[in-house]
C-alpha atoms as a PDB file:
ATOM      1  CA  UNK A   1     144.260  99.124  39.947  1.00  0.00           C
ATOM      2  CA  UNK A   2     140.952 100.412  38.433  1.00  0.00           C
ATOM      3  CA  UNK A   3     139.551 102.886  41.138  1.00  0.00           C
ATOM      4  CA  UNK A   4     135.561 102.808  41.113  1.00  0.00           C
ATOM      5  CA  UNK A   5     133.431 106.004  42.177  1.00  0.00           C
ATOM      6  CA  UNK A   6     130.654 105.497  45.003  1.00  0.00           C
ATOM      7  CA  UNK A   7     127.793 105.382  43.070  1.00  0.00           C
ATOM      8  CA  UNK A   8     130.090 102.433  40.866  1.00  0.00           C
ATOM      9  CA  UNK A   9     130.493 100.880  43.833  1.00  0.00           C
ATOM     10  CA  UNK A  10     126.222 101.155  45.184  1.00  0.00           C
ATOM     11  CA  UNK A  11     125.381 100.353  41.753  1.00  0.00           C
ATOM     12  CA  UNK A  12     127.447  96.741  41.660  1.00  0.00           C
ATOM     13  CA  UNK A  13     126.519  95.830  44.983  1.00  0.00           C
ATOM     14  CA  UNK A  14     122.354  96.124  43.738  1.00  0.00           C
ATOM     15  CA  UNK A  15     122.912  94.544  40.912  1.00  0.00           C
ATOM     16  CA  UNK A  16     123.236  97.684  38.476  1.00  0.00           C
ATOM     17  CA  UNK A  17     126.908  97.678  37.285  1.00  0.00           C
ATOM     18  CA  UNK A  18     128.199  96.248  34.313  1.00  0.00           C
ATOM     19  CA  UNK A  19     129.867  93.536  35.994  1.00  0.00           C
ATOM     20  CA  UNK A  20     126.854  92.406  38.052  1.00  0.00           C
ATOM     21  CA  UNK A  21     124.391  91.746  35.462  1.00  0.00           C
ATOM     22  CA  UNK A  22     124.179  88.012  35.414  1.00  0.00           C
ATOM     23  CA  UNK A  23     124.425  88.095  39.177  1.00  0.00           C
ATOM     24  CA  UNK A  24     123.108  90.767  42.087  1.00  0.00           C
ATOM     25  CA  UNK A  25     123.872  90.672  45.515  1.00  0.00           C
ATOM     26  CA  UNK A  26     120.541  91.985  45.955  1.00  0.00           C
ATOM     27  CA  UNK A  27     118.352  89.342  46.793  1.00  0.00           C
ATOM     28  CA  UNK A  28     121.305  87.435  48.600  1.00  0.00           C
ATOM     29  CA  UNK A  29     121.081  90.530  51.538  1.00  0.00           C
ATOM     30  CA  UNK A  30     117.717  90.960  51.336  1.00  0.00           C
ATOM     31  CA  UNK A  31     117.118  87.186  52.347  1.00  0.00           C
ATOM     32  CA  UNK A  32     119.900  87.278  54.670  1.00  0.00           C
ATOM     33  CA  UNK A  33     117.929  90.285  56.337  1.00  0.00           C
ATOM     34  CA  UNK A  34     114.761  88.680  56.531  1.00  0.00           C
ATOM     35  CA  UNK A  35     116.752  85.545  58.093  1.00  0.00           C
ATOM     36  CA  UNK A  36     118.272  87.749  60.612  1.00  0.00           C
ATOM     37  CA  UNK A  37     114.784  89.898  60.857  1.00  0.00           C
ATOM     38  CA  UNK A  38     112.997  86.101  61.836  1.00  0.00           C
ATOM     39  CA  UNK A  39     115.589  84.991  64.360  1.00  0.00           C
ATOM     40  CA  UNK A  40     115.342  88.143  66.179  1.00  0.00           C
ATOM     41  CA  UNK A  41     111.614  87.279  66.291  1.00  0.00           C
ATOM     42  CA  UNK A  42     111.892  83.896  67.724  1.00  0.00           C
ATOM     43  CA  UNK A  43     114.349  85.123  70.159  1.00  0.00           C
ATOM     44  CA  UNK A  44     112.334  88.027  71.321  1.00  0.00           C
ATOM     45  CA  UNK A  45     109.164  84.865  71.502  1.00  0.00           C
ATOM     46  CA  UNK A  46     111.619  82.847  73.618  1.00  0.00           C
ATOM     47  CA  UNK A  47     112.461  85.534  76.171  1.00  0.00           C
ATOM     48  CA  UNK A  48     108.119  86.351  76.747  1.00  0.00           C
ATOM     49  CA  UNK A  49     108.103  82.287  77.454  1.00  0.00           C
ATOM     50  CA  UNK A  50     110.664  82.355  79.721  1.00  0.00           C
ATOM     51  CA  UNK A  51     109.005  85.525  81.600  1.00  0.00           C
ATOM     52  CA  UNK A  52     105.356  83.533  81.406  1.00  0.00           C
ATOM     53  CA  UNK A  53     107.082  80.602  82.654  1.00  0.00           C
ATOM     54  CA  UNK A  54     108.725  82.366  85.308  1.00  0.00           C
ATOM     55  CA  UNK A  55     105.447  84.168  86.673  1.00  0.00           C
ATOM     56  CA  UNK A  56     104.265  80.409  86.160  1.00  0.00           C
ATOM     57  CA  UNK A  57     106.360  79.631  88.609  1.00  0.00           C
ATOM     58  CA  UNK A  58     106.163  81.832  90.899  1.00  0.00           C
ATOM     59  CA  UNK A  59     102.312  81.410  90.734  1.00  0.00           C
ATOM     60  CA  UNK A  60     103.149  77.539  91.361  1.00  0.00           C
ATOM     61  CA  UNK A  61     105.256  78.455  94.607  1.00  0.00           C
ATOM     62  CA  UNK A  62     102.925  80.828  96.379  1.00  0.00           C
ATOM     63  CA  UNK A  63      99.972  77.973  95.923  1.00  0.00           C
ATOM     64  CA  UNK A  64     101.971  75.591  97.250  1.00  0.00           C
ATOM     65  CA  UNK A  65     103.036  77.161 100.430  1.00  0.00           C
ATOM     66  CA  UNK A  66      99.351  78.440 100.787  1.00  0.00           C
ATOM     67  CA  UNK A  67      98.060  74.755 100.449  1.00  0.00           C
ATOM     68  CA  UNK A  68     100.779  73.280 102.531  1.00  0.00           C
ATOM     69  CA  UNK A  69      99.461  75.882 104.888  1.00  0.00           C
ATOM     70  CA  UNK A  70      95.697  74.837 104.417  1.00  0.00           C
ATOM     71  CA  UNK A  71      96.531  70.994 105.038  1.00  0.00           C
ATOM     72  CA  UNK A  72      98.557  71.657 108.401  1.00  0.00           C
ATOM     73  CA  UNK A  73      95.407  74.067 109.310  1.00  0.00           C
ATOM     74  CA  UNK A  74      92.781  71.004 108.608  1.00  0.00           C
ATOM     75  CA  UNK A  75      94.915  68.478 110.000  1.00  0.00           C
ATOM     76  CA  UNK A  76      94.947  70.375 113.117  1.00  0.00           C
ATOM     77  CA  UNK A  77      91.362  70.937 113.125  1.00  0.00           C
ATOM     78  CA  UNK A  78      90.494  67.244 112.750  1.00  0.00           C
ATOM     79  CA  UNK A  79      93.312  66.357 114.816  1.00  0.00           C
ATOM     80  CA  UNK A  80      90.728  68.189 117.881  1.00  0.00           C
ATOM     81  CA  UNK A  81      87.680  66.737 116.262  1.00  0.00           C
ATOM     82  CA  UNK A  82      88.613  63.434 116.774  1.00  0.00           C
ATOM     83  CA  UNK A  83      90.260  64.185 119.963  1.00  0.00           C
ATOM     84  CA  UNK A  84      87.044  65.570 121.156  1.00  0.00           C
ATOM     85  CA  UNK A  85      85.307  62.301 119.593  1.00  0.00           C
ATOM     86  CA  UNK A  86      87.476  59.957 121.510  1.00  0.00           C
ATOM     87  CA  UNK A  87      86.938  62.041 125.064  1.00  0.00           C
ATOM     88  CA  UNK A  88      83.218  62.050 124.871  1.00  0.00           C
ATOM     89  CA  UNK A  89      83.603  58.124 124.493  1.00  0.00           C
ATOM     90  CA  UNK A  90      85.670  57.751 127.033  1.00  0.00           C
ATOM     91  CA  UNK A  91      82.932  59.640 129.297  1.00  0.00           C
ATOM     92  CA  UNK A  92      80.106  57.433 128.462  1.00  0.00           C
ATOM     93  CA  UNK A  93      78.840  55.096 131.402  1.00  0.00           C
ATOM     94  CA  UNK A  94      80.809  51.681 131.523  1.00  0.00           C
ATOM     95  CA  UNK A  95      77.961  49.761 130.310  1.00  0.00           C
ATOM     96  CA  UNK A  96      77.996  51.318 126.722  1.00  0.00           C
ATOM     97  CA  UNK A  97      81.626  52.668 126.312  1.00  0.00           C
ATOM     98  CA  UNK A  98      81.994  49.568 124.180  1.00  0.00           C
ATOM     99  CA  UNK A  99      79.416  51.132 121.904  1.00  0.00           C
ATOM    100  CA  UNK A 100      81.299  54.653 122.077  1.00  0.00           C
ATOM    101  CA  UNK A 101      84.425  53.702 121.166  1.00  0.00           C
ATOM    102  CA  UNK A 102      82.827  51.350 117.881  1.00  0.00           C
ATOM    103  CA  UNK A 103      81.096  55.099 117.639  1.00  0.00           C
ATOM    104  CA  UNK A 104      83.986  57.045 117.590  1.00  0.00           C
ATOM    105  CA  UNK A 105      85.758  54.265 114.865  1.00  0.00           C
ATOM    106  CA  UNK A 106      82.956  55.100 112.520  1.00  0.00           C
ATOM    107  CA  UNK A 107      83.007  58.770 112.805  1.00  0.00           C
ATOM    108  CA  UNK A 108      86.762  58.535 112.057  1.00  0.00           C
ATOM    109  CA  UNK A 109      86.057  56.356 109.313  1.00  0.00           C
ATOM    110  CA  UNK A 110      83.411  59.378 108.106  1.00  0.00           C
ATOM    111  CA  UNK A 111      86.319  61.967 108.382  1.00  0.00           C
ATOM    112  CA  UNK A 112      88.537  59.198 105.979  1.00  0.00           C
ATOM    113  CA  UNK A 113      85.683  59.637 102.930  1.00  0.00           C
ATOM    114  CA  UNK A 114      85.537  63.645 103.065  1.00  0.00           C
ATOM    115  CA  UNK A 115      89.334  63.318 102.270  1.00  0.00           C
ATOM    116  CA  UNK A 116      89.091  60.898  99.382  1.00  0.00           C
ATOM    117  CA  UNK A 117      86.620  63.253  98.120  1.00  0.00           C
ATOM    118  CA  UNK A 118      88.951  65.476  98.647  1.00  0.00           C
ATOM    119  CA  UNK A 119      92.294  64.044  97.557  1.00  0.00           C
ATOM    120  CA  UNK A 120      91.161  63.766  94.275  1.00  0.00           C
ATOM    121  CA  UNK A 121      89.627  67.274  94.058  1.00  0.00           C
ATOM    122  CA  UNK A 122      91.241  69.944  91.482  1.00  0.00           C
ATOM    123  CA  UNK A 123      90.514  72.418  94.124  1.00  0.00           C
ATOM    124  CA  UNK A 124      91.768  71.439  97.382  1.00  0.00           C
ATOM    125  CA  UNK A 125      89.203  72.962  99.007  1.00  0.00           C
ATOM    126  CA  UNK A 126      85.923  71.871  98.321  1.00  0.00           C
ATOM    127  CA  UNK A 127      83.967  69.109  98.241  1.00  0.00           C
ATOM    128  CA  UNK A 128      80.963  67.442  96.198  1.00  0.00           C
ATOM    129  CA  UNK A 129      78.139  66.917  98.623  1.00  0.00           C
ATOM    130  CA  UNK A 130      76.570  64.309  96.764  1.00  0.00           C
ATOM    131  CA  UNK A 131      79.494  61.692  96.149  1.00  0.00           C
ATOM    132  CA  UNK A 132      80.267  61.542 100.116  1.00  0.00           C
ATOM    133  CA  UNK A 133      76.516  61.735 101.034  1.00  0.00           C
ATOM    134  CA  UNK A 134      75.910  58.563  99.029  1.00  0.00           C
ATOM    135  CA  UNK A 135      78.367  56.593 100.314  1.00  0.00           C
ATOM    136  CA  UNK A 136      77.844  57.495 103.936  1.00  0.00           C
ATOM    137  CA  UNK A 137      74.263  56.493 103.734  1.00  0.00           C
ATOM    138  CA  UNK A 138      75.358  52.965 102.360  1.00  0.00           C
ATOM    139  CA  UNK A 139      78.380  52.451 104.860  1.00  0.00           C
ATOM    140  CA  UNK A 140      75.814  53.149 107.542  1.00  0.00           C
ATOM    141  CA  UNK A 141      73.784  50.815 106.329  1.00  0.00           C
ATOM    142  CA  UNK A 142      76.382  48.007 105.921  1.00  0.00           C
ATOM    143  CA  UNK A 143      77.343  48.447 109.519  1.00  0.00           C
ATOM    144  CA  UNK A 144      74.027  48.429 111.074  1.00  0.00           C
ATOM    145  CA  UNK A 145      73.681  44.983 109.424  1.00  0.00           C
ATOM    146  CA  UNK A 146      69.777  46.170 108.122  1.00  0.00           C
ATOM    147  CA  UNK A 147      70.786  45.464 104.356  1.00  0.00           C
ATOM    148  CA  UNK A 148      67.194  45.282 103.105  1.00  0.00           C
ATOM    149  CA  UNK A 149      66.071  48.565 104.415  1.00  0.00           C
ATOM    150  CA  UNK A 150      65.917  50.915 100.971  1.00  0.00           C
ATOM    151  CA  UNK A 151      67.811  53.504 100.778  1.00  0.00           C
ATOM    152  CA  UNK A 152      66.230  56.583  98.411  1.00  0.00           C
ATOM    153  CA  UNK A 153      67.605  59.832  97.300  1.00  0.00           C
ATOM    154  CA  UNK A 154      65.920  62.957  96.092  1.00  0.00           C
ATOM    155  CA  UNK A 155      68.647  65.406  94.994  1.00  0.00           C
ATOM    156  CA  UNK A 156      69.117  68.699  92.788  1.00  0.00           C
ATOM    157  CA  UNK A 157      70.067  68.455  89.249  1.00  0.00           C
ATOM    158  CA  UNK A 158      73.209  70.857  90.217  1.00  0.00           C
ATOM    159  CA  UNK A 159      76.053  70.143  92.419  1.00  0.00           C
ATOM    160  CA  UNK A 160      76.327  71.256  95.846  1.00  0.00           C
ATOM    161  CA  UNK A 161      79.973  72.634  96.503  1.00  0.00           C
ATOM    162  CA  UNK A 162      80.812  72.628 100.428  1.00  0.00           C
ATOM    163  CA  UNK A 163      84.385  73.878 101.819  1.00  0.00           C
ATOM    164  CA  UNK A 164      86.248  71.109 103.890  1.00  0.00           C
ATOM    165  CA  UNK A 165      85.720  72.901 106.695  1.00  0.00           C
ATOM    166  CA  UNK A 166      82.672  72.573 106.842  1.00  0.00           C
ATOM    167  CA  UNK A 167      82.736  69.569 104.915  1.00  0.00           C
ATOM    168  CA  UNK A 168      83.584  66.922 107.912  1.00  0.00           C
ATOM    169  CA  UNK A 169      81.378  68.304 110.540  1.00  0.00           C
ATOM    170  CA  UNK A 170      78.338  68.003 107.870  1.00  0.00           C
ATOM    171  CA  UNK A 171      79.016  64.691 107.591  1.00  0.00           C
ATOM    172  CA  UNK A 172      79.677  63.494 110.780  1.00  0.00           C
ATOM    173  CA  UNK A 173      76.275  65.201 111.153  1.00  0.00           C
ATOM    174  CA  UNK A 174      74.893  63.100 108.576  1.00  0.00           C
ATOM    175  CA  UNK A 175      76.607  59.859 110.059  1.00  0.00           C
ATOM    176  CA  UNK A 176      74.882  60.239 113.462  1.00  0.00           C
ATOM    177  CA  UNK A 177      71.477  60.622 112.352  1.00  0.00           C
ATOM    178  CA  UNK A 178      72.005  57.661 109.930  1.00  0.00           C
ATOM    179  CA  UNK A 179      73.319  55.499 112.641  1.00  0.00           C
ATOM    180  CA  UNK A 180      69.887  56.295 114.406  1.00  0.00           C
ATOM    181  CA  UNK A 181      67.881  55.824 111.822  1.00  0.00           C
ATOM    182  CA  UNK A 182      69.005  52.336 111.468  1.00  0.00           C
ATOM    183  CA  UNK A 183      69.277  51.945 115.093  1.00  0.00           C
ATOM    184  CA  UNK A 184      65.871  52.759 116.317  1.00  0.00           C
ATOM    185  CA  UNK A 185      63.999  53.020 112.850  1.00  0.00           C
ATOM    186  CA  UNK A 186      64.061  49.322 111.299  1.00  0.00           C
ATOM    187  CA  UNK A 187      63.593  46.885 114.271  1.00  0.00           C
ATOM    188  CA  UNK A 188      62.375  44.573 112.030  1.00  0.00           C
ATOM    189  CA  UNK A 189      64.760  45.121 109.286  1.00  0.00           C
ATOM    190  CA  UNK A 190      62.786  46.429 107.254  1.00  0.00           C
ATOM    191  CA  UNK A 191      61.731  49.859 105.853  1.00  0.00           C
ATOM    192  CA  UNK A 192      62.263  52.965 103.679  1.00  0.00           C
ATOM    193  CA  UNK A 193      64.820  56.084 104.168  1.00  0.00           C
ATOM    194  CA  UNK A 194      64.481  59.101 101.970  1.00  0.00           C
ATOM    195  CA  UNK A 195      67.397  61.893 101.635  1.00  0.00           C
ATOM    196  CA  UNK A 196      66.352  64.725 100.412  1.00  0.00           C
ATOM    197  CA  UNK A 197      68.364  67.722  99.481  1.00  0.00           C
ATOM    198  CA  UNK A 198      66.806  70.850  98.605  1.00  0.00           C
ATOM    199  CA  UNK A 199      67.330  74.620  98.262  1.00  0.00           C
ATOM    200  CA  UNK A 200      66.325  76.780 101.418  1.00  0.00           C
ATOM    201  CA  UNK A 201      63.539  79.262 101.023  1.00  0.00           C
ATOM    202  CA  UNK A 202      65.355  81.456 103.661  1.00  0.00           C
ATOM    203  CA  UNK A 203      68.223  82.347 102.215  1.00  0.00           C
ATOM    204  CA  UNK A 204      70.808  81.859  99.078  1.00  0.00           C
ATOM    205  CA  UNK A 205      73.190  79.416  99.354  1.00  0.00           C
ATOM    206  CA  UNK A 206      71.387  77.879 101.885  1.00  0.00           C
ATOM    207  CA  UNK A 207      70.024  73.958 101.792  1.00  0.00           C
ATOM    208  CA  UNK A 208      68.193  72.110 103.715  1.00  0.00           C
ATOM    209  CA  UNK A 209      68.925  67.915 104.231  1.00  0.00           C
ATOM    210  CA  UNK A 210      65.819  65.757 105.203  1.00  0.00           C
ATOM    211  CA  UNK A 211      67.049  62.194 106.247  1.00  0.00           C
ATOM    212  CA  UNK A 212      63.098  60.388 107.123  1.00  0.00           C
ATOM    213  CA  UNK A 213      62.318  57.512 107.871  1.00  0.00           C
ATOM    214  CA  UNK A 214      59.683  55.189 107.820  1.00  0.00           C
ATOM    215  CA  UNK A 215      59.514  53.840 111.522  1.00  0.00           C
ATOM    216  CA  UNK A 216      57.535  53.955 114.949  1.00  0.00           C
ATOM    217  CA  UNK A 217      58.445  57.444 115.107  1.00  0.00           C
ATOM    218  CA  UNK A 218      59.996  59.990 117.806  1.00  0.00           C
ATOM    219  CA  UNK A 219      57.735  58.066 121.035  1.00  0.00           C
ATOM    220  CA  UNK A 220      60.473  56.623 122.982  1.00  0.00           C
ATOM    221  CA  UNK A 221      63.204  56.760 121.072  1.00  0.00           C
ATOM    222  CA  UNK A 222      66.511  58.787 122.495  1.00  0.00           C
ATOM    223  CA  UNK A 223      65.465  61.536 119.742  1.00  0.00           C
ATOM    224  CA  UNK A 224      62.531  62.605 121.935  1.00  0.00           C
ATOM    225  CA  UNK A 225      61.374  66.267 121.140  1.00  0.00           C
ATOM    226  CA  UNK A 226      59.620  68.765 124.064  1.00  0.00           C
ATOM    227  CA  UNK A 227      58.901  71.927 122.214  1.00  0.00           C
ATOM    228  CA  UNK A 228      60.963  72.007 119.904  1.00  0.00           C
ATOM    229  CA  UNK A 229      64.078  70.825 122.522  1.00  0.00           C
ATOM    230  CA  UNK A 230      65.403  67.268 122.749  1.00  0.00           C
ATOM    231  CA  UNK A 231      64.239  65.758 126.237  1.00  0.00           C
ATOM    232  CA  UNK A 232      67.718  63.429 126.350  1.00  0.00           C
ATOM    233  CA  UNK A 233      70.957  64.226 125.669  1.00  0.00           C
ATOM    234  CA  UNK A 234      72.797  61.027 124.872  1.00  0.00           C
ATOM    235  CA  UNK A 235      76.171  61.170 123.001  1.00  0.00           C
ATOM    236  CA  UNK A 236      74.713  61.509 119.573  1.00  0.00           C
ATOM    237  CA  UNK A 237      72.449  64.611 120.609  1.00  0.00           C
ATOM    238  CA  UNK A 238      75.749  65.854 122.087  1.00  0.00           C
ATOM    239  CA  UNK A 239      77.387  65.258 118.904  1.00  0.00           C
ATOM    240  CA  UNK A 240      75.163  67.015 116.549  1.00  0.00           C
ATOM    241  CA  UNK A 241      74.383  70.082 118.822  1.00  0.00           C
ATOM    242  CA  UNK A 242      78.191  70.733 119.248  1.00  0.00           C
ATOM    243  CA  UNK A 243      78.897  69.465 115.052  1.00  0.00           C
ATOM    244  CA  UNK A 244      75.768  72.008 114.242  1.00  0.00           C
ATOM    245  CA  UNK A 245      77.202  74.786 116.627  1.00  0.00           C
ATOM    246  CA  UNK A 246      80.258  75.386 114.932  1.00  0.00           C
ATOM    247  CA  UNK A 247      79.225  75.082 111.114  1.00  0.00           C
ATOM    248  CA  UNK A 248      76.237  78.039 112.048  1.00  0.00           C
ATOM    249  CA  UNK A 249      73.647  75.140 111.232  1.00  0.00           C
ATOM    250  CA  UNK A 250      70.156  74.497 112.657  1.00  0.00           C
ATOM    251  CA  UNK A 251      68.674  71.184 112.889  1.00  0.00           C
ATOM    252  CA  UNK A 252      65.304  69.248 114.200  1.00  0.00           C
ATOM    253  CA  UNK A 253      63.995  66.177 114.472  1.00  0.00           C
ATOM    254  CA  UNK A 254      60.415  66.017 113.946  1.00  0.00           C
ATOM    255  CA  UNK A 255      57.525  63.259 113.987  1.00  0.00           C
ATOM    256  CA  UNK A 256      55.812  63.008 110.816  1.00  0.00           C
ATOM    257  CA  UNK A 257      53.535  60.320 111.588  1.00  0.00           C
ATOM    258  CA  UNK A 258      54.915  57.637 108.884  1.00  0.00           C
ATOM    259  CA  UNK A 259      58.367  58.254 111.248  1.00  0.00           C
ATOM    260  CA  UNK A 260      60.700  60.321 111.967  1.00  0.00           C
ATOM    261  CA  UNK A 261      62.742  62.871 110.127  1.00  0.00           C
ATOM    262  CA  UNK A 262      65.851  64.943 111.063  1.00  0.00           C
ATOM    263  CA  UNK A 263      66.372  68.220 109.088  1.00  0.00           C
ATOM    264  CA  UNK A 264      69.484  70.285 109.209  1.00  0.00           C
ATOM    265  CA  UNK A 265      70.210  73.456 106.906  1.00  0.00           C
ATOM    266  CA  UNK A 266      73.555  74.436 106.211  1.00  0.00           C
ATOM    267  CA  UNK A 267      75.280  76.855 103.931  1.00  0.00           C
ATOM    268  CA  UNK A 268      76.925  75.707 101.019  1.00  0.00           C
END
């Protein structure tokens, strides 16, 4: 057998010996190398998606128990709102609980649009003013039956962002001076309502809802204003004093002359 030095053997294996001159080895290993060199690549690509995914995950789990936490909170919360809704009703004298309880139906109802709005939210946690304000205005208007009093809106170019929390009492809010706009506004079906949303001058953050109207005005209405105080204090007074109260708003109903307007500033 023909014994071969070292360097015989390194220089047949890179393509330098006699017998490899038609064929090297060469660029055989070196492609097998960078074939080896790109699945180590991949691999090491795989593993970092696996740990991304994992932290993904992860992520994913701790957002769900803190939203499943969040909905049991607010479920809770309007759970006693409507609790609270349903007890004043059943308080009012026996010749208008009928009207209460239709009251209290509504105001539900009110608490029902907040959550489609937010249902179909990304973030589970705030609301668009403007979609539920809209469509509160025109439910109330559909129920009080006064379908050709106009309904007009003067609202900011930019969104207004509200948690839920405060979300629902803002709107019930909203619903109860509707519903007395229409009740005692438009005796003759007829008329103009203006909602205004604007930025407050006090503070950032802060805005201020107009809901005026163009009828007789504050004089004998159950809105009734003694310096700066409501004389009565029927169930929607109640309402919106308590509703105000725990979202830190303030509120007034003035006479402007043309009507009446209610005011309430809230922060976003």
């Amino acid at each position: 057998m023909e014994k071969y030095s070292q360097d015989d053997i390194r220089r047949k294996i890179i393509g330098l010996g006699e017998s490899s001159v038609r064929k090297s080895y060469y660029p055989l290993l070196q492609e097998k190398i960078f074939d080896l060199e790109e699945k180590q690549r991949q691999l090491m690509e795989t593993v970092r998606t696996l740990e991304e995914r994992e932290v993904e995950l992860e992520k994913l789990l701790e957002e769900k128990d803190a939203l499943l936490h969040e909905v049991n909170h607010r479920v809770k919360n309007n759970l006693q709102i409507i609790t609270s809704l349903l007890n004043m009703a059943a308080h009012a004298p026996a010749k208008s609980f009928e009207k209460s309880f239709h009251d209290s139906l509504k105001q539900v109802e009110t608490i029902s649009v907040i959550y489609q709005d937010f249902i179909f939210s990304e973030s589970y946690t705030e609301v668009t003013l403007l979609a539920f304000l809209k469509l509160i205005a025109v439910n109330a208007r559909a129920d009080s039956s006064k379908h050709d009093v106009e309904i007009g809106f003067e609202l900011p170019d930019e969104e207004v962002i509200i948690s839920i929390d405060c979300a629902i009492p803002l709107a019930l809010i909203i619903n109860e001076a509707l519903s007395n706009a229409f009740q005692h506004a438009f005796t003759d079906n007829v008329g103009r309502l203006i909602i205004t949303v604007q930025a407050s001058e006090k503070a950032e953050k802060n805005w201020i809802l107009s809901i005026c109207d163009t009828g007789p005005g504050l004089a004998g209405s159950s809105c009734d204003m003694k310096n700066g105080e409501h004389v009565s204090e029927g169930f929607g007074i109640q309402l919106i004093s308590a509703l105000s109260l725990q979202i830190g708003a303030e509120y007034s109903y003035t006479d402007t002359g043309d009507g009446a307007c209610f005011k309430i500033e809230f922060k976003e």
